[in-house]
Protein backbone atom coordinates (compact mmCIF):
# COMPACT_ATOMS: atom_id res chain seq x y z
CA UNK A 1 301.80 165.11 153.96
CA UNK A 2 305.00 164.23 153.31
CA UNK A 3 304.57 160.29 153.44
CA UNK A 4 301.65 161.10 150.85
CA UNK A 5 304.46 162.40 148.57
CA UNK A 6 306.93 159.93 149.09
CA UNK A 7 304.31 156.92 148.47
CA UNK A 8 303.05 158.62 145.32
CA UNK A 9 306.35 159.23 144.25
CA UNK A 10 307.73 155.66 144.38
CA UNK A 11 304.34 154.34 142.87
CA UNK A 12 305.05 156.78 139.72
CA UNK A 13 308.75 155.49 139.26
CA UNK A 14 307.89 152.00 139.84
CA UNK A 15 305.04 151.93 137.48
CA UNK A 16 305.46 150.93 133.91
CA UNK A 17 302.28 152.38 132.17
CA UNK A 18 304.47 151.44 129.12
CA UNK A 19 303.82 147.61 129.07
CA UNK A 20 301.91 146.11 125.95
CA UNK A 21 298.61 146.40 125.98
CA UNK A 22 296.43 144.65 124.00
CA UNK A 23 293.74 147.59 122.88
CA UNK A 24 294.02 150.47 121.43
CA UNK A 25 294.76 153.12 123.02
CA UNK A 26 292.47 156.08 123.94
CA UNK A 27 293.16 159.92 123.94
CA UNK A 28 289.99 161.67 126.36
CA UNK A 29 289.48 165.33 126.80
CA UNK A 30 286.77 165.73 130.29
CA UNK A 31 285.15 168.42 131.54
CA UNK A 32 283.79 168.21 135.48
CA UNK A 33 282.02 170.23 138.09
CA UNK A 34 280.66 169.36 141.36
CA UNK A 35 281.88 170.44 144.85
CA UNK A 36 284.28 170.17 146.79
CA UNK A 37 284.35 169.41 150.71
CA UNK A 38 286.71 170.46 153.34
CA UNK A 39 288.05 167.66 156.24
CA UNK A 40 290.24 167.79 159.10
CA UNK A 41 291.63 170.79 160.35
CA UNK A 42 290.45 172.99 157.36
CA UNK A 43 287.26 172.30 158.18
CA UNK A 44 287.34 172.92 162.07
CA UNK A 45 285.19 175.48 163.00
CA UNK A 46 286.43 176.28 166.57
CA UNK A 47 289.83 177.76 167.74
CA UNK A 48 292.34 174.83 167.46
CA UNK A 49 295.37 174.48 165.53
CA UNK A 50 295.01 175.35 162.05
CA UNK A 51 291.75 175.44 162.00
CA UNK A 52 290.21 176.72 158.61
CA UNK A 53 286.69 177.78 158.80
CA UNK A 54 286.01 176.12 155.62
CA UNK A 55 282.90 175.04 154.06
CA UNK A 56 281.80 173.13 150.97
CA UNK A 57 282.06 175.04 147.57
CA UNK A 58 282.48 174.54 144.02
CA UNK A 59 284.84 172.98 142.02
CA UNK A 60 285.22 172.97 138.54
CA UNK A 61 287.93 170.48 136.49
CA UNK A 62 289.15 170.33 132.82
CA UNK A 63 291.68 166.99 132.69
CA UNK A 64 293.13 165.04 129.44
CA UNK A 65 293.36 160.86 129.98
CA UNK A 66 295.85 158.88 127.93
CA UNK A 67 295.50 154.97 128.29
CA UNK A 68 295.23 151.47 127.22
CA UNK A 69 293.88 149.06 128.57
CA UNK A 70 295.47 148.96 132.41
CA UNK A 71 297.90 152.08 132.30
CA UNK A 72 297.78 155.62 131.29
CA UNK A 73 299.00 158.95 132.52
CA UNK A 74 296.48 161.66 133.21
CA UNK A 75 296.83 165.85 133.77
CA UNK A 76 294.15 168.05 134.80
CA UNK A 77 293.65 171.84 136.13
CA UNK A 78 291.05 172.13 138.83
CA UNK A 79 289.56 174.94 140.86
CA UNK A 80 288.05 174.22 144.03
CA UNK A 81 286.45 177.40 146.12
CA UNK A 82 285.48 177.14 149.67
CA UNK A 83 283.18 179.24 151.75
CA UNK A 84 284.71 180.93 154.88
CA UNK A 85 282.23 180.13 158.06
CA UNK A 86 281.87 184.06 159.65
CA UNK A 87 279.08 182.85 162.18
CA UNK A 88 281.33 179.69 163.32
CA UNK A 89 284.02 182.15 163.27
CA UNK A 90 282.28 184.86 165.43
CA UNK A 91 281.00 182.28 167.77
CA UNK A 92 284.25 181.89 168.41
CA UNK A 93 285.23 185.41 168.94
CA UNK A 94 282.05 185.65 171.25
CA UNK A 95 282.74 182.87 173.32
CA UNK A 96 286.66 183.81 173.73
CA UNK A 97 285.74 187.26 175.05
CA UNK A 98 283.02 186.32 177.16
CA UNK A 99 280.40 188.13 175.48
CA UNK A 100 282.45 191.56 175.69
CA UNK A 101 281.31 193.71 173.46
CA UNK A 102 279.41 193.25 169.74
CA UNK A 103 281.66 191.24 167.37
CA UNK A 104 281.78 191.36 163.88
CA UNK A 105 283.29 189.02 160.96
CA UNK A 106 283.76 189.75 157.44
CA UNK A 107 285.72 187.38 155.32
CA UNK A 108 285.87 186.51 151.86
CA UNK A 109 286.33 182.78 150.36
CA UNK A 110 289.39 180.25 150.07
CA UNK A 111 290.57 179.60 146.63
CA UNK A 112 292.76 176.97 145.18
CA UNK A 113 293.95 176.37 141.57
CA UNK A 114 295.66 173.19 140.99
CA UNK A 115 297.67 171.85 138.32
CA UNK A 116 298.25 168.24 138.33
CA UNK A 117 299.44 165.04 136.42
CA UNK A 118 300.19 161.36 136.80
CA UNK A 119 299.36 158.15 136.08
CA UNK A 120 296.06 155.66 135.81
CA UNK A 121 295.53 152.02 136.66
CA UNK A 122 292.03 150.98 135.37
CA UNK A 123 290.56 147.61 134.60
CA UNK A 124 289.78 146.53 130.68
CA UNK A 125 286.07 147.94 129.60
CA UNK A 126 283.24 146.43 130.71
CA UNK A 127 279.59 146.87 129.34
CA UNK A 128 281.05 150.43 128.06
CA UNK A 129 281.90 151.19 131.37
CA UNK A 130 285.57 152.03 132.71
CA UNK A 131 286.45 151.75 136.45
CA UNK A 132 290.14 153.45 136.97
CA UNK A 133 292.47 154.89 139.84
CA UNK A 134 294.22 158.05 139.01
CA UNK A 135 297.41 159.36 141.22
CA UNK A 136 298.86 162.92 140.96
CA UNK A 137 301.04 165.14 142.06
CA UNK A 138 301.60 168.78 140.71
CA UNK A 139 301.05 172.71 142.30
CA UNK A 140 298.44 174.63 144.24
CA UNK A 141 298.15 178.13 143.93
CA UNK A 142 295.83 178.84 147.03
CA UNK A 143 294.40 182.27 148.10
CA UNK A 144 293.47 183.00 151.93
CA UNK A 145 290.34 184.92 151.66
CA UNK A 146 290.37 188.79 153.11
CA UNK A 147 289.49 188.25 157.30
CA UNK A 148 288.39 191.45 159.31
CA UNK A 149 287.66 191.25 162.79
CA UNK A 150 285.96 194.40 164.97
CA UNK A 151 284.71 194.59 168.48
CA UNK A 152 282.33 197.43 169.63
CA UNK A 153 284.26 198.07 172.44
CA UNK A 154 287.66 197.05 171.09
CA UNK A 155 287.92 197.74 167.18
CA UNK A 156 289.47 195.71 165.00
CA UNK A 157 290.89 192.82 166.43
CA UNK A 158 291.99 190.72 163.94
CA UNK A 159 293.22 191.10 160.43
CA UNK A 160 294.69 188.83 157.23
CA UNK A 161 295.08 190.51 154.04
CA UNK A 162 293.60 188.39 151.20
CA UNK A 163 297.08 186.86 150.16
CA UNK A 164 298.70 183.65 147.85
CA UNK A 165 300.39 181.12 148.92
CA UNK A 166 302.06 178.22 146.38
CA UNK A 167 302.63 174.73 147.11
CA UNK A 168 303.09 171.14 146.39
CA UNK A 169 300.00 169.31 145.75
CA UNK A 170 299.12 165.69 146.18
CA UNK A 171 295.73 163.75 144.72
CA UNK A 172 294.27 160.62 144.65
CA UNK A 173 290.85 159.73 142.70
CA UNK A 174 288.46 157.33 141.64
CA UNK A 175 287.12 157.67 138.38
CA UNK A 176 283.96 155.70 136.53
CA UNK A 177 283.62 156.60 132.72
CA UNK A 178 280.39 155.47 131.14
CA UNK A 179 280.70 155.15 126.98
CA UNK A 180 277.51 156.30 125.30
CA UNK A 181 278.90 155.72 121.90
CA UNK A 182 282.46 155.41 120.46
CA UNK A 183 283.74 159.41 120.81
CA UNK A 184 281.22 160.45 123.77
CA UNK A 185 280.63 159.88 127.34
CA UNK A 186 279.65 160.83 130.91
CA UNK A 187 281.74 160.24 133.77
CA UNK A 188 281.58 160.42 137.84
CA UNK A 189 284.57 161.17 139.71
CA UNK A 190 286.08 161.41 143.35
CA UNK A 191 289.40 162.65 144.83
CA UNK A 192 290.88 163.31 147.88
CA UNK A 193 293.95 166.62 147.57
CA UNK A 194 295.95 167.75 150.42
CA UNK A 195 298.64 171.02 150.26
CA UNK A 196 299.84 172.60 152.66
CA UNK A 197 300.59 176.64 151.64
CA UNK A 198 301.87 179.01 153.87
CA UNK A 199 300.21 182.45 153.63
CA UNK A 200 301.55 185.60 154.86
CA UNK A 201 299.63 187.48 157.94
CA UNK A 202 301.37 190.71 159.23
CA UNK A 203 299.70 190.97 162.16
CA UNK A 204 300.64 187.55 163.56
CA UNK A 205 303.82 186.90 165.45
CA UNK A 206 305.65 185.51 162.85
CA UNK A 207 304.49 187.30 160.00
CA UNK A 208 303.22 183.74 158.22
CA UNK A 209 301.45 180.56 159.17
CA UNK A 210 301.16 177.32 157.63
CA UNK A 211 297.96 175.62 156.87
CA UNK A 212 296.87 172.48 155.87
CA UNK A 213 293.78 172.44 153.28
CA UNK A 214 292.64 168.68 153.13
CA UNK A 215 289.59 168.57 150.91
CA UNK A 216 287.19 165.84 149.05
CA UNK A 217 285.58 166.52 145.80
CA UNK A 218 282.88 164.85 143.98
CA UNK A 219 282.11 165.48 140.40
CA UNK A 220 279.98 164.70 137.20
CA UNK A 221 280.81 165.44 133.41
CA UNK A 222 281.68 164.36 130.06
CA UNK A 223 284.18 162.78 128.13
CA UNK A 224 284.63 162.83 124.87
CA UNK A 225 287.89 160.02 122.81
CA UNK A 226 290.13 162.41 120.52
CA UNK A 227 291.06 159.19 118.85
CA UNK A 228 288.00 158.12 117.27
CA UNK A 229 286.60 160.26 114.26
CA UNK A 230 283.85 162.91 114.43
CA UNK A 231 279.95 160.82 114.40
């Protein structure tokens, strides 16, 4: 995580998004939703380290685009919601104890908020259509859902308070807008995020753990240039 921070940072200060460019310039307000897929360890669903449980969920994105014709910066805030796996989970818990007992899960959902901004390289329009790369970094508030584990013969097992943790955020995308007249659009989008929060757990041995959300998203919406007067 942290080379993905260092190598976005260098590529923002060596970047001049402030060259000359030959077209005007074009102010875009976009709205997304789509869904948003866990990899890697947040998606493991079997006791290894930092596994997350996670499953696909929704996402939903608001973001504001300001470029010529091969540089611009970008900003966006994006939720992303992911489904906790409780049968993965109590497979787990089944297969651990060796079929001791009746286990039970109950968990809530993983949550992040994410505030980002950056900068865009995109190639000059092309049969109204826009191809660009977007790189951000920002903050992730993320929320470890409410986990409650019982055994028949046992009781509760397992606990972890529904808690935040904050952290540094980093994203890269791939962006295609489609002009259907001068002010309005549609647009398809895809981005890989990694954070890393740490979340508190007062039952564990030291009283907070790491983890490492890696997660794909895939969305549609609409655009719409600020620049270009009401049709």
């Amino acid at each position: 995580m942290r080379k993905t921070f260092a190598i976005l940072t260098v590529l923002v200060l060596v970047t001049s998004p402030g060259q000359a460019q030959d077209k005007v310039r074009k102010s875009v307000f976009g709205a997304n939703a789509g869904v948003s897929v866990p990899i890697n360890e947040f998606a493991y669903h079997t006791f290894t380290y930092d596994a997350g449980f996670a499953s696909p969920g929704p996402m939903l994105e608001a973001e504001y685009l300001y470029y010529g014709k091969f540089f611009g910066f970008s900003s966006s805030i994006g939720y992303s919601g992911f489904f906790f796996n409780e049968n993965a989970y109590r497979s787990e818990y089944d297969r651990t104890l060796g079929g001791y007992g009746t286990n039970d899960v109950s968990a809530g959902n993983y949550q992040v908020i994410k505030f980002l901004a950056g900068f865009t390289l995109k190639i000059p329009e092309i049969n109204h259509t826009e191809v660009m790369l977007l790189f951000h970094l920002g903050y992730a508030a993320c929320f470890h859902p409410e986990l409650r584990v019982t055994n028949s013969e046992l009781g509760l097992i397992n606990s972890v308070a529904r808690n935040k943790g904050g952290s540094p955020v980093a994203n890269a995308g791939l962006k295609i807008n489609y002009w259907l007249n001068e002010r309005y659009g549609v647009s398809l989008n895809g981005s890989v995020t990694t954070t890393e929060p740490s979340f508190g757990d007062a039952t564990g041995p030291g009283r907070s753990f790491n983890m490492l959300m890696n997660y794909t998203s895939v969305n549609v919406g609409f655009i719409m240039n600020l620049k270009t007067p009401s049709l």
